[in-house]
Structure formats: structure tokens, C-alpha cells
PDB file of N, CA and C in Angstrom:
ATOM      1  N   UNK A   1     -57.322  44.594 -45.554  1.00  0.00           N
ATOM      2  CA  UNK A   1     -57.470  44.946 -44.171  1.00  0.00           C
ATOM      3  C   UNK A   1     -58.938  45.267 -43.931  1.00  0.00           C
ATOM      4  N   UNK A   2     -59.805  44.748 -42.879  1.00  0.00           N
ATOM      5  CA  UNK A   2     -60.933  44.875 -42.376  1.00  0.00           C
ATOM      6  C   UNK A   2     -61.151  46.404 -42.127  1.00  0.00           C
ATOM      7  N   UNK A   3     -62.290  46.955 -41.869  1.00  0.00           N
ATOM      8  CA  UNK A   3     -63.001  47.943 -40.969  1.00  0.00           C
ATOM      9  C   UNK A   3     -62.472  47.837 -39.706  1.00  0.00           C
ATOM     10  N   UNK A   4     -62.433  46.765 -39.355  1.00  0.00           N
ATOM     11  CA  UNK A   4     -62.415  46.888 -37.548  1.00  0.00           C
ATOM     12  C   UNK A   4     -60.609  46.274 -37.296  1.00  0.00           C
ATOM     13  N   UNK A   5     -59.468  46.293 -38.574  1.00  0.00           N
ATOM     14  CA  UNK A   5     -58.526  46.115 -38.118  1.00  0.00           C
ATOM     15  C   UNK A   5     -57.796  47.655 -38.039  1.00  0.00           C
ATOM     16  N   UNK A   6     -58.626  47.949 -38.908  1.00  0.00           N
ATOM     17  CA  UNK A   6     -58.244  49.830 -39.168  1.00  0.00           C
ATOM     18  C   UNK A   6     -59.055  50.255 -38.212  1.00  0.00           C
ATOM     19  N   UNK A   7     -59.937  49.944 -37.603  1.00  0.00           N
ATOM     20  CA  UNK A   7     -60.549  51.193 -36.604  1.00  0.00           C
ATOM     21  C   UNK A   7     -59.443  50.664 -35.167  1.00  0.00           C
ATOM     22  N   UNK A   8     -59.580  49.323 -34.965  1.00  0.00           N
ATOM     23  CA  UNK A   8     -58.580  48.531 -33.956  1.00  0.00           C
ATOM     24  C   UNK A   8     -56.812  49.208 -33.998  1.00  0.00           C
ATOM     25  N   UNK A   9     -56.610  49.338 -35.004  1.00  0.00           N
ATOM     26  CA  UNK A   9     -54.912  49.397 -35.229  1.00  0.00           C
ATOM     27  C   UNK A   9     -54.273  50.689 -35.802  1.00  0.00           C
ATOM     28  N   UNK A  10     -55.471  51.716 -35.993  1.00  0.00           N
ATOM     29  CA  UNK A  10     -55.356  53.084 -37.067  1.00  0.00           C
ATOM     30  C   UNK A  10     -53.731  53.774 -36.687  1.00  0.00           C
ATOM     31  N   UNK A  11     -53.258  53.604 -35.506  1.00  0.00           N
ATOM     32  CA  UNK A  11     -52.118  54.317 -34.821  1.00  0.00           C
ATOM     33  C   UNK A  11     -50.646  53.465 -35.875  1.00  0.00           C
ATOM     34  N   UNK A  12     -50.580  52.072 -36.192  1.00  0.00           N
ATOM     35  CA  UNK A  12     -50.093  51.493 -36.645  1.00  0.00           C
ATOM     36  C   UNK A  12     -50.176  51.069 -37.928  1.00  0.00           C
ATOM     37  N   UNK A  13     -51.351  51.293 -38.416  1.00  0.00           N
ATOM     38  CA  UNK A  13     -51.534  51.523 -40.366  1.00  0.00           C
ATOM     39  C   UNK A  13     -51.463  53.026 -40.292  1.00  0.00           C
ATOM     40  N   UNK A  14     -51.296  53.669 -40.180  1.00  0.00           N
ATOM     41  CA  UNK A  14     -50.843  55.281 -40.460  1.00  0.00           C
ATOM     42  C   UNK A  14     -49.367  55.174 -40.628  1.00  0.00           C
ATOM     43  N   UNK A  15     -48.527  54.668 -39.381  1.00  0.00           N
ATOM     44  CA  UNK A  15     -47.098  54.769 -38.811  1.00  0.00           C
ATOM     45  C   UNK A  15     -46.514  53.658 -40.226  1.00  0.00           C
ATOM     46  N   UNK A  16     -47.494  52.499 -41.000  1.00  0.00           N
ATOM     47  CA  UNK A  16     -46.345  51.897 -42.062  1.00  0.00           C
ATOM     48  C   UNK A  16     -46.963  52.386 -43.205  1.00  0.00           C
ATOM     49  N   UNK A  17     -48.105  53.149 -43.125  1.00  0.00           N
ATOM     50  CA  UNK A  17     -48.464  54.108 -44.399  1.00  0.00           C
ATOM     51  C   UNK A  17     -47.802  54.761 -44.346  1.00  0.00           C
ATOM     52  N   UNK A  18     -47.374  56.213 -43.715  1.00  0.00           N
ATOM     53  CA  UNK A  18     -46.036  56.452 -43.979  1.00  0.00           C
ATOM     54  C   UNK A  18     -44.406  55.986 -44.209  1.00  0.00           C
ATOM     55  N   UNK A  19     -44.559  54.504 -43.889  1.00  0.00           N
ATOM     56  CA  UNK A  19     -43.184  54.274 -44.479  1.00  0.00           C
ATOM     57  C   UNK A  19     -43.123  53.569 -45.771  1.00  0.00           C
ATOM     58  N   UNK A  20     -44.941  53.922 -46.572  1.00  0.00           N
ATOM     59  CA  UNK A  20     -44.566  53.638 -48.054  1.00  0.00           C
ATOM     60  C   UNK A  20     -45.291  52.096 -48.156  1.00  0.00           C
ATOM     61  N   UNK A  21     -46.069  51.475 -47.122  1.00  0.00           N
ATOM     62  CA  UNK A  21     -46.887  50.076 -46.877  1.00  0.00           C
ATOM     63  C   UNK A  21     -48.322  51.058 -47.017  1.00  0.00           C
ATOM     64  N   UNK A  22     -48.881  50.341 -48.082  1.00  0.00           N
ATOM     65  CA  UNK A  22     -50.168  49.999 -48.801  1.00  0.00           C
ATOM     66  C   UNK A  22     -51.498  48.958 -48.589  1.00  0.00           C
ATOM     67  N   UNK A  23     -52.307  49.600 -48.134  1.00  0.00           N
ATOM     68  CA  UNK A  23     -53.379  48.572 -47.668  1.00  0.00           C
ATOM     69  C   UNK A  23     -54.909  48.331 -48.302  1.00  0.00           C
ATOM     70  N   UNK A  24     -55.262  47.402 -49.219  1.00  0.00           N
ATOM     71  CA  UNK A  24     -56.498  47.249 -49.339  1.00  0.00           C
ATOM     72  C   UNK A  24     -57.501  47.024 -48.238  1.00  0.00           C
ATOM     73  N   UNK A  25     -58.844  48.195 -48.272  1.00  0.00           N
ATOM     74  CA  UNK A  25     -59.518  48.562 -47.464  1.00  0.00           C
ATOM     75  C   UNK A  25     -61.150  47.027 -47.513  1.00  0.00           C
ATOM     76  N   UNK A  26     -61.390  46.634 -46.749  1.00  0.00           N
ATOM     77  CA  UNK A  26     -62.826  45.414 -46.860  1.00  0.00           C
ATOM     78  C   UNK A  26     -63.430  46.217 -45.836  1.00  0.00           C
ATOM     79  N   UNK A  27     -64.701  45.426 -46.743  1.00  0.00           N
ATOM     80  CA  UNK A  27     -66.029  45.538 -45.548  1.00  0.00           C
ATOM     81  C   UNK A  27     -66.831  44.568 -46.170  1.00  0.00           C
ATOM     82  N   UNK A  28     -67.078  43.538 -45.081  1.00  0.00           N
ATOM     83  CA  UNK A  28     -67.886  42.077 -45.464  1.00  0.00           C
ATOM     84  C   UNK A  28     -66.649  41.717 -46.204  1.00  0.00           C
ATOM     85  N   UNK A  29     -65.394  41.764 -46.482  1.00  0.00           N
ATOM     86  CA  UNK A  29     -64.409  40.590 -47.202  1.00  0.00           C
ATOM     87  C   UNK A  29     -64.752  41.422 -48.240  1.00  0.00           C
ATOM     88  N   UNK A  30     -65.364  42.564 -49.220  1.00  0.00           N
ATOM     89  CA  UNK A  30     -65.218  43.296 -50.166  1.00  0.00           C
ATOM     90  C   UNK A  30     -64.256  43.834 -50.529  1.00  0.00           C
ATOM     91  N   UNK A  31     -63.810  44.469 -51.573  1.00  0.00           N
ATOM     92  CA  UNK A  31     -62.525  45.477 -51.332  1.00  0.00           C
ATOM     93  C   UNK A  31     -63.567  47.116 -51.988  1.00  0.00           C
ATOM     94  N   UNK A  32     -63.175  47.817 -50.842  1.00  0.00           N
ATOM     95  CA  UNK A  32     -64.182  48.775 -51.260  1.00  0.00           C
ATOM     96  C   UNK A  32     -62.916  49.934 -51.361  1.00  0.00           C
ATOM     97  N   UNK A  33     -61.772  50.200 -50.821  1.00  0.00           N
ATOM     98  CA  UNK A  33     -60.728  51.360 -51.289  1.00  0.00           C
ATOM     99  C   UNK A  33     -59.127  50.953 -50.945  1.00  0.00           C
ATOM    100  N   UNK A  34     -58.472  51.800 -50.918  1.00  0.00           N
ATOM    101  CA  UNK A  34     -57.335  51.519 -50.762  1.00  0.00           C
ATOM    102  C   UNK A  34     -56.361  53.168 -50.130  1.00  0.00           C
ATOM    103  N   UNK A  35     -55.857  52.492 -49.073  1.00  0.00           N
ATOM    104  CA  UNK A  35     -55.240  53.430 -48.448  1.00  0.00           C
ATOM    105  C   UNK A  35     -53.280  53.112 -48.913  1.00  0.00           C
ATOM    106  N   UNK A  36     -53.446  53.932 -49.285  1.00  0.00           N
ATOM    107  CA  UNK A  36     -51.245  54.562 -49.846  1.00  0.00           C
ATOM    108  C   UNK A  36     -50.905  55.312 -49.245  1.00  0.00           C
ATOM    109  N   UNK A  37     -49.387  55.781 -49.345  1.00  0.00           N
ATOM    110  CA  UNK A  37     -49.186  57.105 -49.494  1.00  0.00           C
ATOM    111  C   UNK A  37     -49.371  57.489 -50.468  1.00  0.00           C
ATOM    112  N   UNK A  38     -49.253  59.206 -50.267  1.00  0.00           N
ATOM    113  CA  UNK A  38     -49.406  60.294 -51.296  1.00  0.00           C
ATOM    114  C   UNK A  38     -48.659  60.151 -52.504  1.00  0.00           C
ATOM    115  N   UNK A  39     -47.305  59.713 -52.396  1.00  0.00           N
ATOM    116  CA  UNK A  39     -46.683  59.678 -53.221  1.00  0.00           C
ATOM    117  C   UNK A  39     -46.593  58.691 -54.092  1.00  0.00           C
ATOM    118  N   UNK A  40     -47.560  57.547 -53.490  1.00  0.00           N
ATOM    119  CA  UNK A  40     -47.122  55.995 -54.208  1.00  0.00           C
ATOM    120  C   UNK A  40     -47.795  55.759 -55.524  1.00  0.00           C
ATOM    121  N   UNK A  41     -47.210  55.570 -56.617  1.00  0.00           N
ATOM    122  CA  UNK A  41     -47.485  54.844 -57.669  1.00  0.00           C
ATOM    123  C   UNK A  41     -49.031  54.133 -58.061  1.00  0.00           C
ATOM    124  N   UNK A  42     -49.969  54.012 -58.874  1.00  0.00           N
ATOM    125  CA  UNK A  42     -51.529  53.347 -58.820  1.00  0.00           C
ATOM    126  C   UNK A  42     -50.705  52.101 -59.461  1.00  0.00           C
ATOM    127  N   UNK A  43     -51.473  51.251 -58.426  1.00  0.00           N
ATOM    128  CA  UNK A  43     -50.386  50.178 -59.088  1.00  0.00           C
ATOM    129  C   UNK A  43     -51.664  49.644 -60.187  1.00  0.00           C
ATOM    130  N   UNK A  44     -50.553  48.695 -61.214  1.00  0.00           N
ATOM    131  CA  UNK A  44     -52.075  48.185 -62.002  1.00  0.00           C
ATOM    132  C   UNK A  44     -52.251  46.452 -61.972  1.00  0.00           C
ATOM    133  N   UNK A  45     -52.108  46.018 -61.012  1.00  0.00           N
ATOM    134  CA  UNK A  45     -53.068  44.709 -60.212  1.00  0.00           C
ATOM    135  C   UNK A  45     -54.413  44.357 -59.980  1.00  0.00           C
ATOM    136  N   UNK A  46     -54.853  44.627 -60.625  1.00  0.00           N
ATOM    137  CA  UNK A  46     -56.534  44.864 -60.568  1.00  0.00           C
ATOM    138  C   UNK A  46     -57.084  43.488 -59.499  1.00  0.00           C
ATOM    139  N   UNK A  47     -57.683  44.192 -58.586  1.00  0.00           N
ATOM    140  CA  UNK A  47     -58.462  43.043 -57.772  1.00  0.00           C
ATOM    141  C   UNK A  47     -59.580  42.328 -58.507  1.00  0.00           C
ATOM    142  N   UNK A  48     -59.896  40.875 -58.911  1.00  0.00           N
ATOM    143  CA  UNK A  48     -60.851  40.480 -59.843  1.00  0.00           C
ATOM    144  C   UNK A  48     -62.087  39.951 -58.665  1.00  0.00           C
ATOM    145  N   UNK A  49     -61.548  39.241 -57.207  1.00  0.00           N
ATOM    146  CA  UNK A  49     -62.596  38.700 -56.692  1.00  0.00           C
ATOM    147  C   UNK A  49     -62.095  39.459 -55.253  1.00  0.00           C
ATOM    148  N   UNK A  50     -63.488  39.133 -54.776  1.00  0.00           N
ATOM    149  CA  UNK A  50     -63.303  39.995 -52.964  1.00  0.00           C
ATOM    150  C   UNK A  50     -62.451  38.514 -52.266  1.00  0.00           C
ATOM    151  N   UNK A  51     -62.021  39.116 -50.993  1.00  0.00           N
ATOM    152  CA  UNK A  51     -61.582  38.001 -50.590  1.00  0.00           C
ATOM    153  C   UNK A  51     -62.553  37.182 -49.798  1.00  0.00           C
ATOM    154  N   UNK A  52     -62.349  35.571 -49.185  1.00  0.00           N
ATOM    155  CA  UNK A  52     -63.682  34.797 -48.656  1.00  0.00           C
ATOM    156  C   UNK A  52     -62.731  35.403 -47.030  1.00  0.00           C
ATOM    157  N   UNK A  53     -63.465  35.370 -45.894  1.00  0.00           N
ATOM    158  CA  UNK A  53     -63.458  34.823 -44.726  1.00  0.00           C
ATOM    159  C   UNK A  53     -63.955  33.652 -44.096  1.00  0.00           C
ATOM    160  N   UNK A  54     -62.721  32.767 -43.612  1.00  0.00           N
ATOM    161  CA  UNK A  54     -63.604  31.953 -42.971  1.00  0.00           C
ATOM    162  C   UNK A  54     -62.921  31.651 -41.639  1.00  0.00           C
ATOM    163  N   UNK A  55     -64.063  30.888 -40.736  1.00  0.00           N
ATOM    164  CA  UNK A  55     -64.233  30.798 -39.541  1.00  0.00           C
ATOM    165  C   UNK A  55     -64.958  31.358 -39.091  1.00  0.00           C
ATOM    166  N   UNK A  56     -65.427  31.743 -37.628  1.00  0.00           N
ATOM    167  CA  UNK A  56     -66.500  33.042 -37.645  1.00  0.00           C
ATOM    168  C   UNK A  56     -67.085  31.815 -36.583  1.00  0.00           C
ATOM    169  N   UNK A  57     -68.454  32.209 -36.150  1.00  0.00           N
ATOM    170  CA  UNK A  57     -69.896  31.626 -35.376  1.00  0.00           C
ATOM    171  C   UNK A  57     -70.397  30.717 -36.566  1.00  0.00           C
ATOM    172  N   UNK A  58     -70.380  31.392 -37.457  1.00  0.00           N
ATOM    173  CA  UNK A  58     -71.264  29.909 -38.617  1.00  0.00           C
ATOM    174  C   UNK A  58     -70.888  28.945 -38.838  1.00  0.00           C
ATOM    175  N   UNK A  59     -68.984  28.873 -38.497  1.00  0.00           N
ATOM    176  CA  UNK A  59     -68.601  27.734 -38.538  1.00  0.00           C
ATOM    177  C   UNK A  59     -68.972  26.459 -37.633  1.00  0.00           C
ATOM    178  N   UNK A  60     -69.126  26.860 -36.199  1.00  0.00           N
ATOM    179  CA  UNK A  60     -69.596  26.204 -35.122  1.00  0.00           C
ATOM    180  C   UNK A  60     -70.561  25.406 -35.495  1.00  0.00           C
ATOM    181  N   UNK A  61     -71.866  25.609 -36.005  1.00  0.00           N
ATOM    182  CA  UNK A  61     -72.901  24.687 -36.453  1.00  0.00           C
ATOM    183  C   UNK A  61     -73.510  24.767 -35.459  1.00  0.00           C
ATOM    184  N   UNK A  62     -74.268  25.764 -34.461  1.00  0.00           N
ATOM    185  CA  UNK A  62     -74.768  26.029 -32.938  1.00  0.00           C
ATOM    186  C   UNK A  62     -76.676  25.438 -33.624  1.00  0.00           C
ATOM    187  N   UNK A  63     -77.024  24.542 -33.036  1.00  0.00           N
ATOM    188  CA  UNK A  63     -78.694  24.140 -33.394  1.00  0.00           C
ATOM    189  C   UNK A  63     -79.197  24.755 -32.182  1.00  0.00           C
ATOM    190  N   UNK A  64     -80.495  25.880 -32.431  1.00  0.00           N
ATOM    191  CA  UNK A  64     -80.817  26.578 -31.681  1.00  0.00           C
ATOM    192  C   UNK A  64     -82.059  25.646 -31.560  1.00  0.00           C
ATOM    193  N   UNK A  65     -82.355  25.651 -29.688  1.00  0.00           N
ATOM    194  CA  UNK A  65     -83.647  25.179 -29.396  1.00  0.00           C
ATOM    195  C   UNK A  65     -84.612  25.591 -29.101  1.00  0.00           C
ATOM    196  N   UNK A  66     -85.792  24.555 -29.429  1.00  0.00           N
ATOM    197  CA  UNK A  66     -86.842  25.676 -29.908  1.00  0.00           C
ATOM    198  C   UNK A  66     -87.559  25.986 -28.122  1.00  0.00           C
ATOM    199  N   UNK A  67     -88.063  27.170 -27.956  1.00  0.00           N
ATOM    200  CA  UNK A  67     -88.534  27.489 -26.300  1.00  0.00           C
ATOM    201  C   UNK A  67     -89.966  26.648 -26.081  1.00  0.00           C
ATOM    202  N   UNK A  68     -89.933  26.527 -24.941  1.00  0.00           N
ATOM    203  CA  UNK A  68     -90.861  24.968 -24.488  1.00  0.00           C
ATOM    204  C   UNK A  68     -92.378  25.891 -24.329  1.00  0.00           C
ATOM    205  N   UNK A  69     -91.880  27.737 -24.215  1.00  0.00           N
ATOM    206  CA  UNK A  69     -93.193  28.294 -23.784  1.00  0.00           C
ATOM    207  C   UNK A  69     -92.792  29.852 -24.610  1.00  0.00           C
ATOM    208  N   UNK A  70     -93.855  30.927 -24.853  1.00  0.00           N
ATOM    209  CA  UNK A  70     -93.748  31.758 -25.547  1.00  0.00           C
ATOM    210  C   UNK A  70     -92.497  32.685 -24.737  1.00  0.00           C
ATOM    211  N   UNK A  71     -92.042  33.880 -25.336  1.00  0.00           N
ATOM    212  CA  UNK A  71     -91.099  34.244 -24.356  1.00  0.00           C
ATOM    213  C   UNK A  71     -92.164  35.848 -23.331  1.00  0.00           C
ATOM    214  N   UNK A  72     -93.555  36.034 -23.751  1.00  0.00           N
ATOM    215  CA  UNK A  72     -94.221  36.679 -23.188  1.00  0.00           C
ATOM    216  C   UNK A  72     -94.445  35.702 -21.918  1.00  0.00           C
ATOM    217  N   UNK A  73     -95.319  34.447 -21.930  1.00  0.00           N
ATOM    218  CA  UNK A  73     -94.954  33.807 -20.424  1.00  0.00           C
ATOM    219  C   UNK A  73     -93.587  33.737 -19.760  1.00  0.00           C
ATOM    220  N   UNK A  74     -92.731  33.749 -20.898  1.00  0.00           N
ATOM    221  CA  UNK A  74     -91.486  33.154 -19.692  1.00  0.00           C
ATOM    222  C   UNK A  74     -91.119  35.005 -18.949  1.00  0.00           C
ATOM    223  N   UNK A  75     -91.730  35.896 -19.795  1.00  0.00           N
ATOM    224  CA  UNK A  75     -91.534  37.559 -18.746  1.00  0.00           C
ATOM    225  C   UNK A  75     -92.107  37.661 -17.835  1.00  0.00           C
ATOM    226  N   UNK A  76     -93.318  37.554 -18.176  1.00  0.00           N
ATOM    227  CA  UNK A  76     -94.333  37.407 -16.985  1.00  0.00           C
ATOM    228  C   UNK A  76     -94.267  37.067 -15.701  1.00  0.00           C
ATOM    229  N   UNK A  77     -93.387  35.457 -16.181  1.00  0.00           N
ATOM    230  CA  UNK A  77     -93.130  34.985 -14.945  1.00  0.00           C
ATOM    231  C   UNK A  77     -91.788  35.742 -13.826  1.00  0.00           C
ATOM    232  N   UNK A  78     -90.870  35.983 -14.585  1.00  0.00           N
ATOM    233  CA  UNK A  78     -90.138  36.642 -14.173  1.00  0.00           C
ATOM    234  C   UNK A  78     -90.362  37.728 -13.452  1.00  0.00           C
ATOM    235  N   UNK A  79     -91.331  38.849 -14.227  1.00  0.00           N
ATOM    236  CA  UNK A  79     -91.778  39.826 -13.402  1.00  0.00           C
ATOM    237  C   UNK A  79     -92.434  39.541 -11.912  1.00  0.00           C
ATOM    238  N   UNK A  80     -93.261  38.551 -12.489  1.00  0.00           N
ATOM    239  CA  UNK A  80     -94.180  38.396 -10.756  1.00  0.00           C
ATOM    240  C   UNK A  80     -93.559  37.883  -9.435  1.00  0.00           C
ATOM    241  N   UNK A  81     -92.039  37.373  -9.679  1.00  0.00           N
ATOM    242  CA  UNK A  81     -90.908  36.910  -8.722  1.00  0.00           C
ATOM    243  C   UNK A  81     -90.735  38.499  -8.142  1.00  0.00           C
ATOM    244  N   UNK A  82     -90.652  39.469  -8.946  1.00  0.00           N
ATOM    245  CA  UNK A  82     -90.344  40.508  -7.961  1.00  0.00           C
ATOM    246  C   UNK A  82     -91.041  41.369  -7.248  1.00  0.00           C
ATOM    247  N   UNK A  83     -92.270  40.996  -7.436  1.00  0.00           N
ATOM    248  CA  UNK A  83     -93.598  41.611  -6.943  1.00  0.00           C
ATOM    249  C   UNK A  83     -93.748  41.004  -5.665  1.00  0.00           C
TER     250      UNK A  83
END
């Protein structure tokens, strides 16, 4: 489980942490802890690799273009429209 599915969903990983559902904790696809209950067992499964994510913006392949003028002229200009 991500950072941001636990900060997103905390009301609902609490509510099946208490019914005894176990969640490995990521950040960047790492596994950095693990949230149990109190009572549950260390299990011995040893995580060997982090998990990959994919999809995302990098998948897209976006070719950024290059600006025709510095972006100090292109302010400039902007500013003097409101003058």
C-alpha cells in the first residue's frame, strides 16, 4: 500500500486492520514498514524485491519543446500588457 493510499483511505485501512487485514507500507514502490494488528503473528515471508510501478506521466513519452525566446522576454512582455 502507497503513502498516499494510506493518507487517501486511513478511515478504511484502520476499520480492516482491525479485522485482522495486514498491509505492507511503500514509498517510491519500496517497502519501508508494515502495518498489523497488535495481536497478529510476524509472519516469516521475507520481502526480497520492492515492488515496480508502472504507468504514471513517463509512460506518455510527452517531447518537451524547446521556447522560441528566453522565458525573461516572454515576462517582460507580459508585464508591459498591463502597464
Amino acid at each position: 500500500m502507497s503513502q498516499r493510499e494510506l493518507r487517501n483511505e486511513s478511515g478504511r485501512v484502520l476499520r480492516e486492520v482491525g479485522e485482522g487485514q495486514s498491509f505492507i507500507l511503500t514509498n517510491n514502490g519500496v517497502p519501508v514498514g508494515k502495518l498489523s494488528p497488535l495481536d497478529a503473528p510476524t509472519p516469516t515471508l521475507k520481502i526480497v524485491r520492492p515492488s515496480k510501478r508502472s504507468g504514471g506521466w513517463a509512460d506518455l513519452r510527452i517531447v518537451r519543446k524547446q521556447a522560441t525566446q528566453p522565458l525573461n522576454v516572454t515576462i517582460d512582455e507580459m508585464r508591459e500588457d498591463r502597464l
